[in-house]
PDB file of N, CA and C in Angstrom:
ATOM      1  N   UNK A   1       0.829  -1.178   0.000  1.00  0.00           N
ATOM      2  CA  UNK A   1       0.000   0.000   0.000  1.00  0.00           C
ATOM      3  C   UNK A   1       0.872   1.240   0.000  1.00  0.00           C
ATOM      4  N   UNK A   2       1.697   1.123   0.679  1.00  0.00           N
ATOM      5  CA  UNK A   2       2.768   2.494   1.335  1.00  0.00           C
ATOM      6  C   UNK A   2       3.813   2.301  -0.336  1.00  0.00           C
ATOM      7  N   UNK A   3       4.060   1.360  -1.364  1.00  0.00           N
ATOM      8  CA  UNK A   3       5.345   1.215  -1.861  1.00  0.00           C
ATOM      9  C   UNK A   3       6.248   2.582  -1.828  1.00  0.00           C
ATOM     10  N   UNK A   4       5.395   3.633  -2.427  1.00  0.00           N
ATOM     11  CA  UNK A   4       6.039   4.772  -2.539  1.00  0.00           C
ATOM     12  C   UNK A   4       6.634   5.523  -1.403  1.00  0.00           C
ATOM     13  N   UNK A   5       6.467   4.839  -0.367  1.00  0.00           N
ATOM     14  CA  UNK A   5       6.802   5.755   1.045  1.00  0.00           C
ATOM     15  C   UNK A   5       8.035   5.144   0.778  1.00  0.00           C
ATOM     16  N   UNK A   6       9.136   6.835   0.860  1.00  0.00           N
ATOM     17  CA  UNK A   6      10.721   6.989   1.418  1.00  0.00           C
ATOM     18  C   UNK A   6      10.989   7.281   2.482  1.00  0.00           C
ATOM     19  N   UNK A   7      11.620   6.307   2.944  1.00  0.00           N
ATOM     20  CA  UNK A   7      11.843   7.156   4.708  1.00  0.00           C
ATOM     21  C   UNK A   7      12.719   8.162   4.520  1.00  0.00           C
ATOM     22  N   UNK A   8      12.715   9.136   5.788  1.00  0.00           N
ATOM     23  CA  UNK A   8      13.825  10.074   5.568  1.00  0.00           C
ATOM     24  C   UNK A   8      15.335  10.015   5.963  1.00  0.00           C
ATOM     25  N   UNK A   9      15.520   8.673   6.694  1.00  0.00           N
ATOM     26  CA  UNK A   9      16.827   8.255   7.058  1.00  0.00           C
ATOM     27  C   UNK A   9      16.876   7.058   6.301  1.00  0.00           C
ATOM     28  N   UNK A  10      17.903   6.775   6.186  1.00  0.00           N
ATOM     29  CA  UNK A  10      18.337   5.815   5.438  1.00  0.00           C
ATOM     30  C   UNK A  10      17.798   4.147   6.552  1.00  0.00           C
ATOM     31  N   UNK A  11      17.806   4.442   7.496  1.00  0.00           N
ATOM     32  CA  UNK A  11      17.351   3.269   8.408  1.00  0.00           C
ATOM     33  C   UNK A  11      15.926   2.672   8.116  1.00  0.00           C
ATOM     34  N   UNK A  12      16.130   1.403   8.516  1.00  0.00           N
ATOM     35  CA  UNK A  12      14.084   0.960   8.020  1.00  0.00           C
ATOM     36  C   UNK A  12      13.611   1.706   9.331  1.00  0.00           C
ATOM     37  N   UNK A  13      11.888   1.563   8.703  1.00  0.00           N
ATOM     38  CA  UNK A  13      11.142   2.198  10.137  1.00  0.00           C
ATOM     39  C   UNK A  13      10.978   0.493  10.717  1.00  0.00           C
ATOM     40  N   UNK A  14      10.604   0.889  12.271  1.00  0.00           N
ATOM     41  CA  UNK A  14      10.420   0.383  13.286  1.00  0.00           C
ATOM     42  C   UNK A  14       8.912  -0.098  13.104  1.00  0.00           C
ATOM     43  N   UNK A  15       9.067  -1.912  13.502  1.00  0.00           N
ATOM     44  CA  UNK A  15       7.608  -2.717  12.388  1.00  0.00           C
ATOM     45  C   UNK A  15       6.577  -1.868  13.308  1.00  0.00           C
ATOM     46  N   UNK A  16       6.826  -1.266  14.732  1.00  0.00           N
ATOM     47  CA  UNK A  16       5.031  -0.534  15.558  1.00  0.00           C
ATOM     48  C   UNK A  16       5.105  -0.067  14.412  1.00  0.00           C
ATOM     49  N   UNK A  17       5.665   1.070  13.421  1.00  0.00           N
ATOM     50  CA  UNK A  17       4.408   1.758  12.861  1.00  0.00           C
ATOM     51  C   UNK A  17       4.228   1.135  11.936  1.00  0.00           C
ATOM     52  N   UNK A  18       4.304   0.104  11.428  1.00  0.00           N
ATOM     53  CA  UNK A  18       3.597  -0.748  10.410  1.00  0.00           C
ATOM     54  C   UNK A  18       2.292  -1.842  10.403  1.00  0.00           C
ATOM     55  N   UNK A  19       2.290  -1.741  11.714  1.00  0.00           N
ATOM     56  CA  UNK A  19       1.353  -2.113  12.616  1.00  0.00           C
ATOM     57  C   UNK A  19       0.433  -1.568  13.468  1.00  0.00           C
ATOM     58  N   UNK A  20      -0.011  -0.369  12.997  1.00  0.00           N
ATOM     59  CA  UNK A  20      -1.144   0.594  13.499  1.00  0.00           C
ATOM     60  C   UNK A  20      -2.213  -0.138  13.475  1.00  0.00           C
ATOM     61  N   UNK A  21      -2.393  -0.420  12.131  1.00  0.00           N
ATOM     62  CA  UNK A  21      -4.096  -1.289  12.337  1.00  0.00           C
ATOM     63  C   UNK A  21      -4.291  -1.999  13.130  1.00  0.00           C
ATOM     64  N   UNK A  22      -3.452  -2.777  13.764  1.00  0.00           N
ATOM     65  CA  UNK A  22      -3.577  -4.144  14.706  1.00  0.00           C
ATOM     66  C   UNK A  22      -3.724  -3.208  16.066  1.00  0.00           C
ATOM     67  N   UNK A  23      -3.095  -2.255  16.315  1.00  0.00           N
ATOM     68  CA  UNK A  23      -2.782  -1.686  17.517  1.00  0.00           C
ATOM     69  C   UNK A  23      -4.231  -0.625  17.571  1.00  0.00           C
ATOM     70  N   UNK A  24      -4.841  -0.304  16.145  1.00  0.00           N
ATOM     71  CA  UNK A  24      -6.251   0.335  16.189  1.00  0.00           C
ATOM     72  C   UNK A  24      -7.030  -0.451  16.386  1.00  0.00           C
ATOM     73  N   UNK A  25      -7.260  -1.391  16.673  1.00  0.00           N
ATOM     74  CA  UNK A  25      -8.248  -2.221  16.031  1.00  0.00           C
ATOM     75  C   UNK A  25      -8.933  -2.876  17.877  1.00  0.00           C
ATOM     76  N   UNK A  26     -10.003  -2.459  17.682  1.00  0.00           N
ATOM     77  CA  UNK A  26     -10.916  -2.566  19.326  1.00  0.00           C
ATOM     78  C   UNK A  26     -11.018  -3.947  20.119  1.00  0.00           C
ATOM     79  N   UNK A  27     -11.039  -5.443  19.431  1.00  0.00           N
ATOM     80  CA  UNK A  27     -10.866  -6.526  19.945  1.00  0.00           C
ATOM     81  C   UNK A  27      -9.738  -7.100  19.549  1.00  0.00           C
ATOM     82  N   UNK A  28      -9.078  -8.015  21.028  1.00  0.00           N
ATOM     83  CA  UNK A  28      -7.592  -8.550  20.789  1.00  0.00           C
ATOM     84  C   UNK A  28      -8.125  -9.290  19.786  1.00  0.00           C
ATOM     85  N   UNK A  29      -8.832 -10.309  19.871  1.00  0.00           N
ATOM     86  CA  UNK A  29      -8.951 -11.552  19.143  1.00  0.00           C
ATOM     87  C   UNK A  29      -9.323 -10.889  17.474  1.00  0.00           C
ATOM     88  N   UNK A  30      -9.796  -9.908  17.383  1.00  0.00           N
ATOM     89  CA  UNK A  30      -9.105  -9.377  15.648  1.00  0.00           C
ATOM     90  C   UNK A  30      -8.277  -8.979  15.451  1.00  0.00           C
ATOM     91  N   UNK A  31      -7.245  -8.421  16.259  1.00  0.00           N
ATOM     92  CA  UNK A  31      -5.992  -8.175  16.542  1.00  0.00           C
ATOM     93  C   UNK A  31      -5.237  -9.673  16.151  1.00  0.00           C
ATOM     94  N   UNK A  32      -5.419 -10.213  17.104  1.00  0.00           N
ATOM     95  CA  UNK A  32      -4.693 -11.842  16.645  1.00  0.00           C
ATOM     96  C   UNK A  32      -4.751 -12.392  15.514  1.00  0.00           C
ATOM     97  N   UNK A  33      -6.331 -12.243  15.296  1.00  0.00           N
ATOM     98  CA  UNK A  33      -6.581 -13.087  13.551  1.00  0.00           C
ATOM     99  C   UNK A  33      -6.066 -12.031  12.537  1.00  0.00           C
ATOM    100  N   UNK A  34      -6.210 -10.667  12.395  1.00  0.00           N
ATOM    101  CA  UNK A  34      -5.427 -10.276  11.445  1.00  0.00           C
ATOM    102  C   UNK A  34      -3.983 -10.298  11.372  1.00  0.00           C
ATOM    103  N   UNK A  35      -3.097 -10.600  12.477  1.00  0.00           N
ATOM    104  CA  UNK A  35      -1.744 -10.663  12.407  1.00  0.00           C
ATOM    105  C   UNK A  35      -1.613 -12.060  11.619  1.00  0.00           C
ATOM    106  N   UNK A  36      -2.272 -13.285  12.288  1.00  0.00           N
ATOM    107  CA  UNK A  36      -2.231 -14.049  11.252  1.00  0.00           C
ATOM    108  C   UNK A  36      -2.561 -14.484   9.960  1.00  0.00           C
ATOM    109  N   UNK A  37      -3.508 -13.229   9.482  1.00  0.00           N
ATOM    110  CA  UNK A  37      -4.024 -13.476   7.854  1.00  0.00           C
ATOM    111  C   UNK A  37      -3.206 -13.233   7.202  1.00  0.00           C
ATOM    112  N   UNK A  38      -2.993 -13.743   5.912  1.00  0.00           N
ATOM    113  CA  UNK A  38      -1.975 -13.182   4.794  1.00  0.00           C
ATOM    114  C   UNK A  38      -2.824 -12.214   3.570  1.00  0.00           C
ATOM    115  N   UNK A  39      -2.238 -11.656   2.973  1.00  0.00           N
ATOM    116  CA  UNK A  39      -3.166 -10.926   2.075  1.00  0.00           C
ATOM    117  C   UNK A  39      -3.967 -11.462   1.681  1.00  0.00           C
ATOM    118  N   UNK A  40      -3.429 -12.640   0.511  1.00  0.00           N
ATOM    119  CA  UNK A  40      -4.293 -13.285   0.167  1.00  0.00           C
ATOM    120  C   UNK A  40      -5.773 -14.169   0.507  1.00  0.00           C
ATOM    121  N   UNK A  41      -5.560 -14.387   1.941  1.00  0.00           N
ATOM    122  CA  UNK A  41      -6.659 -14.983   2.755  1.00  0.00           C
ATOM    123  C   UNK A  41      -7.189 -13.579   3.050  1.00  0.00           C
ATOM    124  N   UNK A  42      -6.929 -12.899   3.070  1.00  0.00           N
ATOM    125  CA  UNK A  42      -8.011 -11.421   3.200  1.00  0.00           C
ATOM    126  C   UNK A  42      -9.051 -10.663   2.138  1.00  0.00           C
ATOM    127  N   UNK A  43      -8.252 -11.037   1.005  1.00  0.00           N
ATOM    128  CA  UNK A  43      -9.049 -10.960  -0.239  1.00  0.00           C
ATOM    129  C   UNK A  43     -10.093 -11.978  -0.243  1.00  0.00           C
ATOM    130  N   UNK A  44     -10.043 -13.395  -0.194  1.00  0.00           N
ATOM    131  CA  UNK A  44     -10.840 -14.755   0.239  1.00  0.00           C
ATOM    132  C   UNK A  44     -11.967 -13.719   1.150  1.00  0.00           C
ATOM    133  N   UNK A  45     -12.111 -13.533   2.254  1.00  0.00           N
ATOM    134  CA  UNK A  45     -12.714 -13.184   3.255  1.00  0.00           C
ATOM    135  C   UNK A  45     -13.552 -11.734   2.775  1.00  0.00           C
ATOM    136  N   UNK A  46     -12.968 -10.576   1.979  1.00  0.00           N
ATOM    137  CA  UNK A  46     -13.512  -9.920   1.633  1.00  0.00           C
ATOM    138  C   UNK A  46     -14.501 -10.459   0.587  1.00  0.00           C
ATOM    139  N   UNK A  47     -14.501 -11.278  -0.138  1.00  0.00           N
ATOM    140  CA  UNK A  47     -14.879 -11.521  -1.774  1.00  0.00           C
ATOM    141  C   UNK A  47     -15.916 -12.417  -1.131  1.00  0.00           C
ATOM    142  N   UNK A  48     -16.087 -13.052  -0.030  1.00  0.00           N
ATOM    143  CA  UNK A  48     -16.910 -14.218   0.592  1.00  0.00           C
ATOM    144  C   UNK A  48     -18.047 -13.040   1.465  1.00  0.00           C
ATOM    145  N   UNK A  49     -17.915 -11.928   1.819  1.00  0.00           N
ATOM    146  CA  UNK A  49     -18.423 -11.320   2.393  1.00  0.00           C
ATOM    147  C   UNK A  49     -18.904 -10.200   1.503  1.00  0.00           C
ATOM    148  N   UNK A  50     -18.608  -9.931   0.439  1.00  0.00           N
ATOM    149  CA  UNK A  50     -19.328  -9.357  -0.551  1.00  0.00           C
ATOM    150  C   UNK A  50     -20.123 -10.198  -1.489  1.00  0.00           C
ATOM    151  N   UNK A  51     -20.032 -11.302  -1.457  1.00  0.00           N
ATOM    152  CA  UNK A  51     -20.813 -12.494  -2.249  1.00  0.00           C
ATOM    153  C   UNK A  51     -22.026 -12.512  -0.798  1.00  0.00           C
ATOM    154  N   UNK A  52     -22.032 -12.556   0.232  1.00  0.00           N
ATOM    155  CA  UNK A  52     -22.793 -12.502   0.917  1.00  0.00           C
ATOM    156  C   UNK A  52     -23.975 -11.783   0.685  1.00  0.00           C
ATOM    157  N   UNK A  53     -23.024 -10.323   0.772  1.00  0.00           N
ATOM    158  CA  UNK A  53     -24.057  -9.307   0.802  1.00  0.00           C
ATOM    159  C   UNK A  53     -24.991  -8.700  -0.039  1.00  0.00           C
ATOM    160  N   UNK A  54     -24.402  -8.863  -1.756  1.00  0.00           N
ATOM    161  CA  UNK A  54     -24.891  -9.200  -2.789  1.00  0.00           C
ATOM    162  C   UNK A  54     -26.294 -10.473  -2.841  1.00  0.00           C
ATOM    163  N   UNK A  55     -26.139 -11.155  -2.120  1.00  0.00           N
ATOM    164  CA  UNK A  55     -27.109 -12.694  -2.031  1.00  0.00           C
ATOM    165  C   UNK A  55     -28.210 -12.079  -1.399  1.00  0.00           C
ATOM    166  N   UNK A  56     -28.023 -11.284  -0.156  1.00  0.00           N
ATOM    167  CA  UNK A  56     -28.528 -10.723   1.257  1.00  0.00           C
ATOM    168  C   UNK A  56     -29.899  -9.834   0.315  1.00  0.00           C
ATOM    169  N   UNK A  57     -28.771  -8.649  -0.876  1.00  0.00           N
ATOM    170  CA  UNK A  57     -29.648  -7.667  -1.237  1.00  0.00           C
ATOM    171  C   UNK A  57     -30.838  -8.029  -2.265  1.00  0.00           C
ATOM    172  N   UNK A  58     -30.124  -9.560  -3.171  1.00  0.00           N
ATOM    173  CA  UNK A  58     -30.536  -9.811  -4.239  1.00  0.00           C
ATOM    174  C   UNK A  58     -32.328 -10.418  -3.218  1.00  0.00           C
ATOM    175  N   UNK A  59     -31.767 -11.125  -1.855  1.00  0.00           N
ATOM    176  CA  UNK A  59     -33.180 -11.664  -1.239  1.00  0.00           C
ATOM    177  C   UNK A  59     -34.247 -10.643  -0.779  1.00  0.00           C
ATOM    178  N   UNK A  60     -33.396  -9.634  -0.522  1.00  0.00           N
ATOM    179  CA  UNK A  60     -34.386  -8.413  -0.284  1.00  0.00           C
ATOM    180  C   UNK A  60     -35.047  -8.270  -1.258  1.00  0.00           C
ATOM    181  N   UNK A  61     -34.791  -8.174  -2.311  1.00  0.00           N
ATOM    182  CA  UNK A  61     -35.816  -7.452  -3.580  1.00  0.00           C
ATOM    183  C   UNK A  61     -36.571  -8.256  -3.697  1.00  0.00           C
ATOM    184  N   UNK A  62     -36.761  -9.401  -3.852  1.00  0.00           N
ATOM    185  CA  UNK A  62     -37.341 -10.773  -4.339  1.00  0.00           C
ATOM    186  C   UNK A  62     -38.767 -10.903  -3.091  1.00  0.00           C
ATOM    187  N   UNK A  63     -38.029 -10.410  -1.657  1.00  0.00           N
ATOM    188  CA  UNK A  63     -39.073 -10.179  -0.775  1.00  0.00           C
ATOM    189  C   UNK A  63     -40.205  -9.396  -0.853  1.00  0.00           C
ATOM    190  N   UNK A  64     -39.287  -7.976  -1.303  1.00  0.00           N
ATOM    191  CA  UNK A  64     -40.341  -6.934  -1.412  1.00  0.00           C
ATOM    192  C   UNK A  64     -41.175  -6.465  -2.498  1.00  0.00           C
ATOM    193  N   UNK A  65     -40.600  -7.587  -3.792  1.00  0.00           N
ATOM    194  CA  UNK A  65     -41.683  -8.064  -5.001  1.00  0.00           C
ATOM    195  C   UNK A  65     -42.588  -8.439  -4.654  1.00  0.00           C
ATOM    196  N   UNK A  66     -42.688  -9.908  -3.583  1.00  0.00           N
ATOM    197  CA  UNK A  66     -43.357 -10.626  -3.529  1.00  0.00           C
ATOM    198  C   UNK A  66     -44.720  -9.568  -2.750  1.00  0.00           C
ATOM    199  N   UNK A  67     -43.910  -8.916  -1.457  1.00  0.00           N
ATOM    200  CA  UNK A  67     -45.050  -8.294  -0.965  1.00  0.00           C
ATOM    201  C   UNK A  67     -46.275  -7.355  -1.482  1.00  0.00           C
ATOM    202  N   UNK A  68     -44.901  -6.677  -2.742  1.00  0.00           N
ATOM    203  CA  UNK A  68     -45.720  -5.603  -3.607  1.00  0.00           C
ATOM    204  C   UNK A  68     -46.919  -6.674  -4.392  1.00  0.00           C
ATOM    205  N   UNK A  69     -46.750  -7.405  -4.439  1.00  0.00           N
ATOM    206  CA  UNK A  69     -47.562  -8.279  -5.066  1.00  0.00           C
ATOM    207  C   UNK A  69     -48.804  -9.178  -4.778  1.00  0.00           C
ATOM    208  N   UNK A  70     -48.855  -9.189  -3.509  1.00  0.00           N
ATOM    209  CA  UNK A  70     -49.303  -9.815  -2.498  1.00  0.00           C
ATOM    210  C   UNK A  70     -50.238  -8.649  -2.027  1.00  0.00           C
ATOM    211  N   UNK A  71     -49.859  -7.498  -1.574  1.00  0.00           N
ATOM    212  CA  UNK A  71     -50.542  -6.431  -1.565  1.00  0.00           C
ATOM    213  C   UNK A  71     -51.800  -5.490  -2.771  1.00  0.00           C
ATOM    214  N   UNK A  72     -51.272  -6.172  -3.943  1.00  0.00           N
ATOM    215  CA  UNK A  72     -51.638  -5.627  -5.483  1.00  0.00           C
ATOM    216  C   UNK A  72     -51.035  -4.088  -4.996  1.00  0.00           C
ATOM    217  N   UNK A  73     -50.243  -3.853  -4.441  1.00  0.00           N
ATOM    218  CA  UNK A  73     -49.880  -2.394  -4.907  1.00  0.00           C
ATOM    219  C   UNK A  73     -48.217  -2.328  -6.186  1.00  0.00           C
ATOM    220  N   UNK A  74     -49.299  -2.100  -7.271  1.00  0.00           N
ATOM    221  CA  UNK A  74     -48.766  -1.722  -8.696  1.00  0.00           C
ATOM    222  C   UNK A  74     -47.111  -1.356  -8.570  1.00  0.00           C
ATOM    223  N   UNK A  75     -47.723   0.165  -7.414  1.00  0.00           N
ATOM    224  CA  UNK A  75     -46.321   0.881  -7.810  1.00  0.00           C
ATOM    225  C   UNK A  75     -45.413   0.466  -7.533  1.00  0.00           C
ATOM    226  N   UNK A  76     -45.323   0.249  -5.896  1.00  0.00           N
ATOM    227  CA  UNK A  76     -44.648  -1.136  -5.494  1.00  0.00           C
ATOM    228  C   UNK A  76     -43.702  -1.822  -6.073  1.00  0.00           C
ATOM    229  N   UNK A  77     -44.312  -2.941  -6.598  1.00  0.00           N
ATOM    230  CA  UNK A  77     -43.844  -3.537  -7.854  1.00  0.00           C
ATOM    231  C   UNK A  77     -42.924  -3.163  -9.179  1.00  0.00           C
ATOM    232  N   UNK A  78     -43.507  -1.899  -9.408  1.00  0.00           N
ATOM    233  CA  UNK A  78     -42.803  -1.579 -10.651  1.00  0.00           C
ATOM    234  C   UNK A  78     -41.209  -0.794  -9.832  1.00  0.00           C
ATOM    235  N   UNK A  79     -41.355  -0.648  -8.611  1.00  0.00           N
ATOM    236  CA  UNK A  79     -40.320   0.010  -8.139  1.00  0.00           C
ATOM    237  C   UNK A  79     -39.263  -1.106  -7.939  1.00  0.00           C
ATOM    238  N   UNK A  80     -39.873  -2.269  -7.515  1.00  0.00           N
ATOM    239  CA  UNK A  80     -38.803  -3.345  -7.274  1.00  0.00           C
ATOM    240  C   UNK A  80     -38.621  -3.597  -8.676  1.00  0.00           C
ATOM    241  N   UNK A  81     -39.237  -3.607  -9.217  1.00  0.00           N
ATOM    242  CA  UNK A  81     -38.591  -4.179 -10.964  1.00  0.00           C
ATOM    243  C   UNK A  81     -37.678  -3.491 -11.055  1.00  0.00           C
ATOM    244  N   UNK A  82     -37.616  -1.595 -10.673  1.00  0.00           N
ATOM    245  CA  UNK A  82     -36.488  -1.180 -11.054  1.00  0.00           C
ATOM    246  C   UNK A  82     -35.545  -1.206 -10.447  1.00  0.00           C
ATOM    247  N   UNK A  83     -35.472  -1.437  -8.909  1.00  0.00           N
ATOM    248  CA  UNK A  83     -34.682  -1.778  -8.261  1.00  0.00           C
ATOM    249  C   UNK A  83     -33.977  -2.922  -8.674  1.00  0.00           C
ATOM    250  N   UNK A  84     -34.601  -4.297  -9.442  1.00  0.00           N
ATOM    251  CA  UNK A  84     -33.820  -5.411  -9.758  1.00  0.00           C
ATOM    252  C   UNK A  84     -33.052  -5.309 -11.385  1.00  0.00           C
ATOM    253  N   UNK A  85     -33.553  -4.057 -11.756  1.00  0.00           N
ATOM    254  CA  UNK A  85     -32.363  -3.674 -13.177  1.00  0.00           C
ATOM    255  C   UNK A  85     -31.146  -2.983 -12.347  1.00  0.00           C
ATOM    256  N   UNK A  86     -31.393  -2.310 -11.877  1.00  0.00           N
ATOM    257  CA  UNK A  86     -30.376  -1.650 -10.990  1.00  0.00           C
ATOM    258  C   UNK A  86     -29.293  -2.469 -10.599  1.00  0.00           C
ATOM    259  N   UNK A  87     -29.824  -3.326  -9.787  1.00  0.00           N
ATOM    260  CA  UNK A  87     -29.129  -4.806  -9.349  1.00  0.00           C
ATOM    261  C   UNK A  87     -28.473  -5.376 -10.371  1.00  0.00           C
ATOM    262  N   UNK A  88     -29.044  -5.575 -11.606  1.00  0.00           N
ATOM    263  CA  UNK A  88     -28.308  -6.389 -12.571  1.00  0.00           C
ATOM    264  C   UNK A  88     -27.292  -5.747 -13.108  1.00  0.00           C
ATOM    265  N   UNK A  89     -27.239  -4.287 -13.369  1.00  0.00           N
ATOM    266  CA  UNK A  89     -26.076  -3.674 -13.797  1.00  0.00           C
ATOM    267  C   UNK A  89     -25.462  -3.772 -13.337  1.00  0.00           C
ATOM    268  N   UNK A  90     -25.816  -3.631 -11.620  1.00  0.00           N
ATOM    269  CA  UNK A  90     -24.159  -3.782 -10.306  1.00  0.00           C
ATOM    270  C   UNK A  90     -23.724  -4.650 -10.424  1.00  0.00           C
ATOM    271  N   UNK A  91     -24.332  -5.856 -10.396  1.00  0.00           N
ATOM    272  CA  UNK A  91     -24.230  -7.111 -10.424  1.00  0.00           C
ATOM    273  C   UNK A  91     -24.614  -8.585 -11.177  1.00  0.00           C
ATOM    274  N   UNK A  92     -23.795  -7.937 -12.404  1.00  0.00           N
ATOM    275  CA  UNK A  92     -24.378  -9.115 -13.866  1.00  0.00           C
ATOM    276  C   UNK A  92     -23.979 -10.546 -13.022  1.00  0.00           C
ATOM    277  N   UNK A  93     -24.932 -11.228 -13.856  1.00  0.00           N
ATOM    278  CA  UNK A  93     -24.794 -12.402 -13.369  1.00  0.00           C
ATOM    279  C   UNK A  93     -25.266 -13.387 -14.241  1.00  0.00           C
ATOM    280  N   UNK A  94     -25.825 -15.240 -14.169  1.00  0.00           N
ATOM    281  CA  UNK A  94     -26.022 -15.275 -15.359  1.00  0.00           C
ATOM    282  C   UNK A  94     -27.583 -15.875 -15.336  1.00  0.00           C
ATOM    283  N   UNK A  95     -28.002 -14.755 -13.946  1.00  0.00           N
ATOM    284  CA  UNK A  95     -29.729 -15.408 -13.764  1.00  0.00           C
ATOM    285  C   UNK A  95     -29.855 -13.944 -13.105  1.00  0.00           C
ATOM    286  N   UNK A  96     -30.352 -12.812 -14.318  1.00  0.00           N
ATOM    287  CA  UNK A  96     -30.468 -11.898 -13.541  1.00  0.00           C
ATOM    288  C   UNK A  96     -32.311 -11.747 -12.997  1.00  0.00           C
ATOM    289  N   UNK A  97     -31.936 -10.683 -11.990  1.00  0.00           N
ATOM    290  CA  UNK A  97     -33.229 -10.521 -11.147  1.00  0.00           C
ATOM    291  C   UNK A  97     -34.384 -10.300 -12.036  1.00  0.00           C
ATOM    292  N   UNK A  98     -33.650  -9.104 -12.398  1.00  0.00           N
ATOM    293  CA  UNK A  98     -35.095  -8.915 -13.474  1.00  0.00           C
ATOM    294  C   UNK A  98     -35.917  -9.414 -14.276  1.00  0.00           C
ATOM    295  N   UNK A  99     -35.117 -10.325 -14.825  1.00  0.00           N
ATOM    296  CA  UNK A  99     -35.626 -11.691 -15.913  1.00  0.00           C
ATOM    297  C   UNK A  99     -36.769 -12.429 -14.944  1.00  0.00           C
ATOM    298  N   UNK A 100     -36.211 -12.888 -14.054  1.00  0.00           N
ATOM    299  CA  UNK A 100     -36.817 -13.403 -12.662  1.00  0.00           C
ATOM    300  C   UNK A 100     -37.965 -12.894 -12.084  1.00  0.00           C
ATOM    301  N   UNK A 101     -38.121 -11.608 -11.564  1.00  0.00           N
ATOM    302  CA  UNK A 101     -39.486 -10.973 -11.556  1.00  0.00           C
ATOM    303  C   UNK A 101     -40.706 -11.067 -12.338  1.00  0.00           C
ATOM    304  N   UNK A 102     -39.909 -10.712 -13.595  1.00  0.00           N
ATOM    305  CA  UNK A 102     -40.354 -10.356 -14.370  1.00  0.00           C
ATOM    306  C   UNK A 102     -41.058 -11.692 -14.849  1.00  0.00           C
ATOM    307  N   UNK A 103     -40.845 -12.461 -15.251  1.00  0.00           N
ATOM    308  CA  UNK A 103     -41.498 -14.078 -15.355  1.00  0.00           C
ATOM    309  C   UNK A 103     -42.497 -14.149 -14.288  1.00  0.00           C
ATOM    310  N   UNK A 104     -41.812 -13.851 -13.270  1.00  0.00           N
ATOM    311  CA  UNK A 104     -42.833 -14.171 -12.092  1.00  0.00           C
ATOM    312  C   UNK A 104     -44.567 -13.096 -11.841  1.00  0.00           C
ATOM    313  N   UNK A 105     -43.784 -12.033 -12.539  1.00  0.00           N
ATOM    314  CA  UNK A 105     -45.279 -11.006 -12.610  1.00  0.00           C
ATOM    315  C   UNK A 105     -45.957 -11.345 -14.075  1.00  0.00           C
ATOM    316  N   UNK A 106     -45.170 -12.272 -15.085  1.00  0.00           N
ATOM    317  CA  UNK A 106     -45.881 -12.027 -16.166  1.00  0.00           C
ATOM    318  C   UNK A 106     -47.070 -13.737 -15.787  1.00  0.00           C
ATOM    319  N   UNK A 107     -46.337 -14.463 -15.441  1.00  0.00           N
ATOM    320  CA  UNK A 107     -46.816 -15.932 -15.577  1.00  0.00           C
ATOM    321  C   UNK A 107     -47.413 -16.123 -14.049  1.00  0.00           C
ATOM    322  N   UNK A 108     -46.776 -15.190 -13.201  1.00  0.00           N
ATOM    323  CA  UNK A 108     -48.404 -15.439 -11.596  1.00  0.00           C
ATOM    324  C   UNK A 108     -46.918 -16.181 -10.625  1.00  0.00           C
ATOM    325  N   UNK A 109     -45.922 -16.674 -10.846  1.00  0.00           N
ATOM    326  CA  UNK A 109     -45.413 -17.131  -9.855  1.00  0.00           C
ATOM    327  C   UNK A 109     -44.754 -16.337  -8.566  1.00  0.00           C
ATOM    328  N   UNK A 110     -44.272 -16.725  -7.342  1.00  0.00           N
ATOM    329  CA  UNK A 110     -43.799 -15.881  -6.518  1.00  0.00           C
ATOM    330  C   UNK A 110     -42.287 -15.941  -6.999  1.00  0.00           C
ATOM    331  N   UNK A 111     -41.773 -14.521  -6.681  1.00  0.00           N
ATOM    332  CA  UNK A 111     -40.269 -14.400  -7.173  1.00  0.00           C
ATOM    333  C   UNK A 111     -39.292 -15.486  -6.850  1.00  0.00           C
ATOM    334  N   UNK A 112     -39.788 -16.032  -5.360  1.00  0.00           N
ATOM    335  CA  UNK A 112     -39.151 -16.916  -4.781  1.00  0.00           C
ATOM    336  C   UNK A 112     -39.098 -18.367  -4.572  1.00  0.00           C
ATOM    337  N   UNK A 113     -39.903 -18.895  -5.471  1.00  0.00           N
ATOM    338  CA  UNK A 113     -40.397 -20.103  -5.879  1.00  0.00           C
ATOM    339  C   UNK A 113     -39.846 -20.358  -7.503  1.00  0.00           C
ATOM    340  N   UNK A 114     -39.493 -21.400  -7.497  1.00  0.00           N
ATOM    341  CA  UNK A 114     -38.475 -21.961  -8.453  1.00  0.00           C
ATOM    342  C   UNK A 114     -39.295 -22.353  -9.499  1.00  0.00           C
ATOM    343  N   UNK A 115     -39.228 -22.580 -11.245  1.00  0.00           N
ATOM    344  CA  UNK A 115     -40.507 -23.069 -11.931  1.00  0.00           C
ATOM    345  C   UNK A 115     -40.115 -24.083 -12.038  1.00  0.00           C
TER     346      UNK A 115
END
């Protein structure tokens, strides 16, 4: 992250300040586990936790289709439709939401029920 940092003495710096985050960081026991992560297992952990949250948002919409639907309120509906194009741009994939709704409002099924 730092590559470009020159120190101003020719001496290395001292590893505390290379180690701020660990020494910021509010619980020992994340303190511990990040000293032992390697980058690469951190990327793993980020990419597993954004696949999460992506899953998390994609179930939200699918919920609040269903309700708009369930309710017959129209607008509702057409708002989650756009909410699930939205979604697909962030997040192409190769079963996007919208396709999905959209089947589901044209043919009567719930978003969340499989055909």
């Amino acid at each position: 992250m730092n590559s470009t940092f020159t120190p101003l003495s020719s001496s290395p710096a001292p590893l505390s300040l290379l180690s701020d985050g660990d020494a910021a960081t509010v619980f020992s026991f994340t303190a511990a586990r990040r000293s032992r992560m390697s980058v690469a297992e951190a990327e793993v952990e980020a990419a597993y936790v954004e696949a999460r949250q992506v899953a998390e948002r994609r179930t939200e919409l699918e919920v609040a289709f269903d309700r708009a639907r369930a309710e017959g309120d129209e607008f509702a509906e057409m708002r989650a439709l756009q909410a699930a194009k939205d979604f697909d741009l962030a997040h192409p994939s190769r079963d996007p939401l919208f396709e999905q709704l959209h089947a589901a409002q044209m043919y009567g099924q719930p978003a969340g029920v499989a055909a």
